[in-house]
C-alpha atoms as a PDB file:
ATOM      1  CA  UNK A   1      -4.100  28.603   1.001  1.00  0.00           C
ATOM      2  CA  UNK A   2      -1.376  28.268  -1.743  1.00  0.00           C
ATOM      3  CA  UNK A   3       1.321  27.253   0.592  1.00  0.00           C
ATOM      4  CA  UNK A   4      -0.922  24.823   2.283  1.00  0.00           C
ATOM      5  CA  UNK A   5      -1.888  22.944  -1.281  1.00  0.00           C
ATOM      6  CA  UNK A   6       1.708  23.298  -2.590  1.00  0.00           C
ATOM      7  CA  UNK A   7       3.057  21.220   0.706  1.00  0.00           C
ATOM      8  CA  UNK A   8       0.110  18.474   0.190  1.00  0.00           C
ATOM      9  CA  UNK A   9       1.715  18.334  -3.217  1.00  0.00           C
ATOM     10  CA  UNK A  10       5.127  18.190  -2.261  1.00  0.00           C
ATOM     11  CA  UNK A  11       4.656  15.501   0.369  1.00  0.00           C
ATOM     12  CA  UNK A  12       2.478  13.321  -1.858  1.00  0.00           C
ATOM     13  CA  UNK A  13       4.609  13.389  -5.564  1.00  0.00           C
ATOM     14  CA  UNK A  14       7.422  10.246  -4.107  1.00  0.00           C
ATOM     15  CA  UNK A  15       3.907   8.241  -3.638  1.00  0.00           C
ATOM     16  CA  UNK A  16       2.565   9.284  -6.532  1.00  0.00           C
ATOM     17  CA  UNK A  17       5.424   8.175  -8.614  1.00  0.00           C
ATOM     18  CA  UNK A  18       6.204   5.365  -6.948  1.00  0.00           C
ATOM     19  CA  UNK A  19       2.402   4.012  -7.497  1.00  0.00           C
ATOM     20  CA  UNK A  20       2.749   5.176 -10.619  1.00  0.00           C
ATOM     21  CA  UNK A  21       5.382   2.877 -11.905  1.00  0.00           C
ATOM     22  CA  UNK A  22       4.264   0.183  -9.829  1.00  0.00           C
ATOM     23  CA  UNK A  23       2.316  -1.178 -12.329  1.00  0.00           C
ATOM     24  CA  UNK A  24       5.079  -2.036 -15.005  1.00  0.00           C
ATOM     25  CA  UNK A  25       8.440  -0.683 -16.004  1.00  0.00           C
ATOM     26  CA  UNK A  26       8.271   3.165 -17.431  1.00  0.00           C
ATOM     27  CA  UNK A  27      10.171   5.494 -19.045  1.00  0.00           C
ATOM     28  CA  UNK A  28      10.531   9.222 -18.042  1.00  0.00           C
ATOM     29  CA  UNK A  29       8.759  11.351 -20.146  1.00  0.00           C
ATOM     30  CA  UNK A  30       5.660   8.859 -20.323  1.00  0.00           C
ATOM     31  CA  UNK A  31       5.635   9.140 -16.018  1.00  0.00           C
ATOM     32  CA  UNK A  32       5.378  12.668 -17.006  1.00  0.00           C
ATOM     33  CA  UNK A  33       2.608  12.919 -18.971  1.00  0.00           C
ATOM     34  CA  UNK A  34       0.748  10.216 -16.455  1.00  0.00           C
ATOM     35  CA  UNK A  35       0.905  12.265 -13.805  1.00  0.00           C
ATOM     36  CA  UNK A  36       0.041  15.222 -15.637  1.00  0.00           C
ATOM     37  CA  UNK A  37      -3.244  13.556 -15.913  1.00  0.00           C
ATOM     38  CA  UNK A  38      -3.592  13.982 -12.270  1.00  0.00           C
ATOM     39  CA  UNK A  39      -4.373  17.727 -12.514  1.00  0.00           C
ATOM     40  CA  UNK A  40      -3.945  18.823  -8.807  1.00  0.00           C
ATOM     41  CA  UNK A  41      -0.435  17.281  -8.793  1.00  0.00           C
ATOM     42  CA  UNK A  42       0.706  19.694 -10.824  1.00  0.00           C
ATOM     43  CA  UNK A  43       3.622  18.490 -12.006  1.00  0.00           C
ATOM     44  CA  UNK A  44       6.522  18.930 -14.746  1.00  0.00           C
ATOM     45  CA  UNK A  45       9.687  17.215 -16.283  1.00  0.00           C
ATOM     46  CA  UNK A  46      11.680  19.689 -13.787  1.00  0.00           C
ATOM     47  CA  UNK A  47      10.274  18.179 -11.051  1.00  0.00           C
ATOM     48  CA  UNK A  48       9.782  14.516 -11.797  1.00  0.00           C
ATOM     49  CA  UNK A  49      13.360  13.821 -13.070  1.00  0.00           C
ATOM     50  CA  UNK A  50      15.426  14.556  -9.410  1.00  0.00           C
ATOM     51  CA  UNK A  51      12.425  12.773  -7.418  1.00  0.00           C
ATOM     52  CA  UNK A  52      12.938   9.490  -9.517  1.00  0.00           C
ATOM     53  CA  UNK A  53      16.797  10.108  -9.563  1.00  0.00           C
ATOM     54  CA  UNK A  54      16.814  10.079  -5.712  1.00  0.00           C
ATOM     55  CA  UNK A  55      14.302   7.253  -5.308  1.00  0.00           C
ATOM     56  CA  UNK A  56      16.978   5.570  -7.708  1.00  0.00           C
ATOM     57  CA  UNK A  57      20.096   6.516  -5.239  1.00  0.00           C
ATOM     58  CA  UNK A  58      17.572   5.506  -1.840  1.00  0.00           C
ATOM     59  CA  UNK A  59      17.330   2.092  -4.061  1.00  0.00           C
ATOM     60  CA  UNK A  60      13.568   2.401  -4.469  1.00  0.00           C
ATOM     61  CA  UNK A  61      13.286   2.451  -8.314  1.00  0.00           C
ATOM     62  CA  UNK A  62      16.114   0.651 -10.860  1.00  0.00           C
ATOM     63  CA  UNK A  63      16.862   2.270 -14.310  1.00  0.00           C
ATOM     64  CA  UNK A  64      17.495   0.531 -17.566  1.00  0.00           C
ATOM     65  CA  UNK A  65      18.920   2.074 -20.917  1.00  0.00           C
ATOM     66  CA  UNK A  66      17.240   1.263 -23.958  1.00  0.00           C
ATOM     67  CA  UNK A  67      17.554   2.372 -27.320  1.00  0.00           C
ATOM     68  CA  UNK A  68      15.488   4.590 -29.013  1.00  0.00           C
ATOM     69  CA  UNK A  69      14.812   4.871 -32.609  1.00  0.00           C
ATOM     70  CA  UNK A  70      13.759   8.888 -32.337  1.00  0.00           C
ATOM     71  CA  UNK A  71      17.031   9.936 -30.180  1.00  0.00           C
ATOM     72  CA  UNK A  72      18.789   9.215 -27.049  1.00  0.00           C
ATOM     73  CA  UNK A  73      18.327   6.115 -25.399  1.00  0.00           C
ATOM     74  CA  UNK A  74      15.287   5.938 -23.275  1.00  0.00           C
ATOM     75  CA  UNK A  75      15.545   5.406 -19.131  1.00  0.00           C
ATOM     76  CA  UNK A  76      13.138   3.134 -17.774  1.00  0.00           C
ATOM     77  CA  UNK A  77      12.148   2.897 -14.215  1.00  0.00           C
ATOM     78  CA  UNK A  78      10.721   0.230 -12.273  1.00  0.00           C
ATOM     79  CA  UNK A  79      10.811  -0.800  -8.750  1.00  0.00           C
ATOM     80  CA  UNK A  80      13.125  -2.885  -6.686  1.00  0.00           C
ATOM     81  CA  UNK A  81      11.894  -5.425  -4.097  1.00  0.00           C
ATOM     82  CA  UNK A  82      12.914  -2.543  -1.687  1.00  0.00           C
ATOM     83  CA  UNK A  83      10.505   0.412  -3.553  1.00  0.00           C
ATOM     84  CA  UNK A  84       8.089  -2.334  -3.459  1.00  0.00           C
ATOM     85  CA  UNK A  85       8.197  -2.945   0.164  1.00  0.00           C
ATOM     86  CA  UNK A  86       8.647   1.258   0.825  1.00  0.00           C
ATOM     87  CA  UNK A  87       5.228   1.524  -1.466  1.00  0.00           C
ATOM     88  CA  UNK A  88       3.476  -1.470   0.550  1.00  0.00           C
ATOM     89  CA  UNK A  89       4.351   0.620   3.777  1.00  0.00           C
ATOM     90  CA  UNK A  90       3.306   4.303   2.075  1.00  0.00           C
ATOM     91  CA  UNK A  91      -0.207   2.566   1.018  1.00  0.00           C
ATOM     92  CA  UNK A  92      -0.907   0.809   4.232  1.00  0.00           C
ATOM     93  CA  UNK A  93      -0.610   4.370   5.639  1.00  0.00           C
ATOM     94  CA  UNK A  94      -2.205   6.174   3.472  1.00  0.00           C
ATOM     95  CA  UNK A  95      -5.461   3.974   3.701  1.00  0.00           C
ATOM     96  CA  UNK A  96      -5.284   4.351   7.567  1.00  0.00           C
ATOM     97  CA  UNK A  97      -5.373   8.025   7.447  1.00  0.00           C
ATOM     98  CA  UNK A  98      -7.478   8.292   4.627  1.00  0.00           C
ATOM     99  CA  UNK A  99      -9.857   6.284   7.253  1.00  0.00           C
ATOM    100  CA  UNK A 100      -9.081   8.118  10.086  1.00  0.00           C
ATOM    101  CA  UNK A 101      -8.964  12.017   8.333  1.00  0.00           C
ATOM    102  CA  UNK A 102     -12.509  10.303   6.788  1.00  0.00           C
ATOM    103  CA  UNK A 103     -13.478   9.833  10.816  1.00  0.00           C
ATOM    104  CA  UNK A 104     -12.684  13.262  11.501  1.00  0.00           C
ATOM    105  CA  UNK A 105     -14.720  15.421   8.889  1.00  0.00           C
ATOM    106  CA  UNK A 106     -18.148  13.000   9.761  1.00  0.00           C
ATOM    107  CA  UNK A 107     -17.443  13.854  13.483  1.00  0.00           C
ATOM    108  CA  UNK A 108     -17.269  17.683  12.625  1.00  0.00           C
ATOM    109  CA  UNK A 109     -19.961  17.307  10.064  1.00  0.00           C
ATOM    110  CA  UNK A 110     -22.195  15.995  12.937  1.00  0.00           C
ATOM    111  CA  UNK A 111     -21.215  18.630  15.511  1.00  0.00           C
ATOM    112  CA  UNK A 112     -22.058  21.451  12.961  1.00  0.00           C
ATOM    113  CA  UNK A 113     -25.307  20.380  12.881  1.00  0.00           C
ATOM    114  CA  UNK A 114     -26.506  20.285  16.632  1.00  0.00           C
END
């Protein structure tokens, strides 16, 4: 069962972060600790930093420097008219199978019971 909740995971965290900074422009470690929020993602710095770094090389998310008073500069991510498009696609298919996986468990709830 691991292996099968660890792939869900895997598949899902480029959605996940890209609906996560949807919303407004965001810096790393503040992704982080949204998505940490989301308990069965499971996540960590280690593997939220190359998934936003490749959605930034695929052109999905832009990044921004901006000073920070309490070290390094900070990196902000938000997404570009293409990440938007990619995340209009990645709901509009998510709500279909949501629907039709939805579908699928009332049929098999109904055949259990007769």
């Amino acid at each position: 069962m691991r292996s099968w909740v660890t792939q869900i995971r895997k598949g899902l965290l480029d959605f996940c972060v890209l609906n996560a900074i949807h919303a407004r422009e965001t810096y790393g470690y503040e992704l982080v600790q949204h998505l940490r929020a989301v308990e069965q993602l499971s996540v960590t710095e280690s593997t939220v930093y190359p998934i936003l770094n490749r959605l930034r090389e695929d052109g999905y998310v832009k990044v921004r420097l901006s000073p920070s008073s309490s070290g390094p500069p900070r990196r902000y991510f938000c997404l570009t008219a293409l990440g938007r498009h990619r995340l209009r696609e990645m709901n509009a298919y998510w709500d279909g199978l949501g629907e039709a996986i939805a579908g699928l468990r009332a049929s098999a709830r109904k055949e259990s019971q007769t």
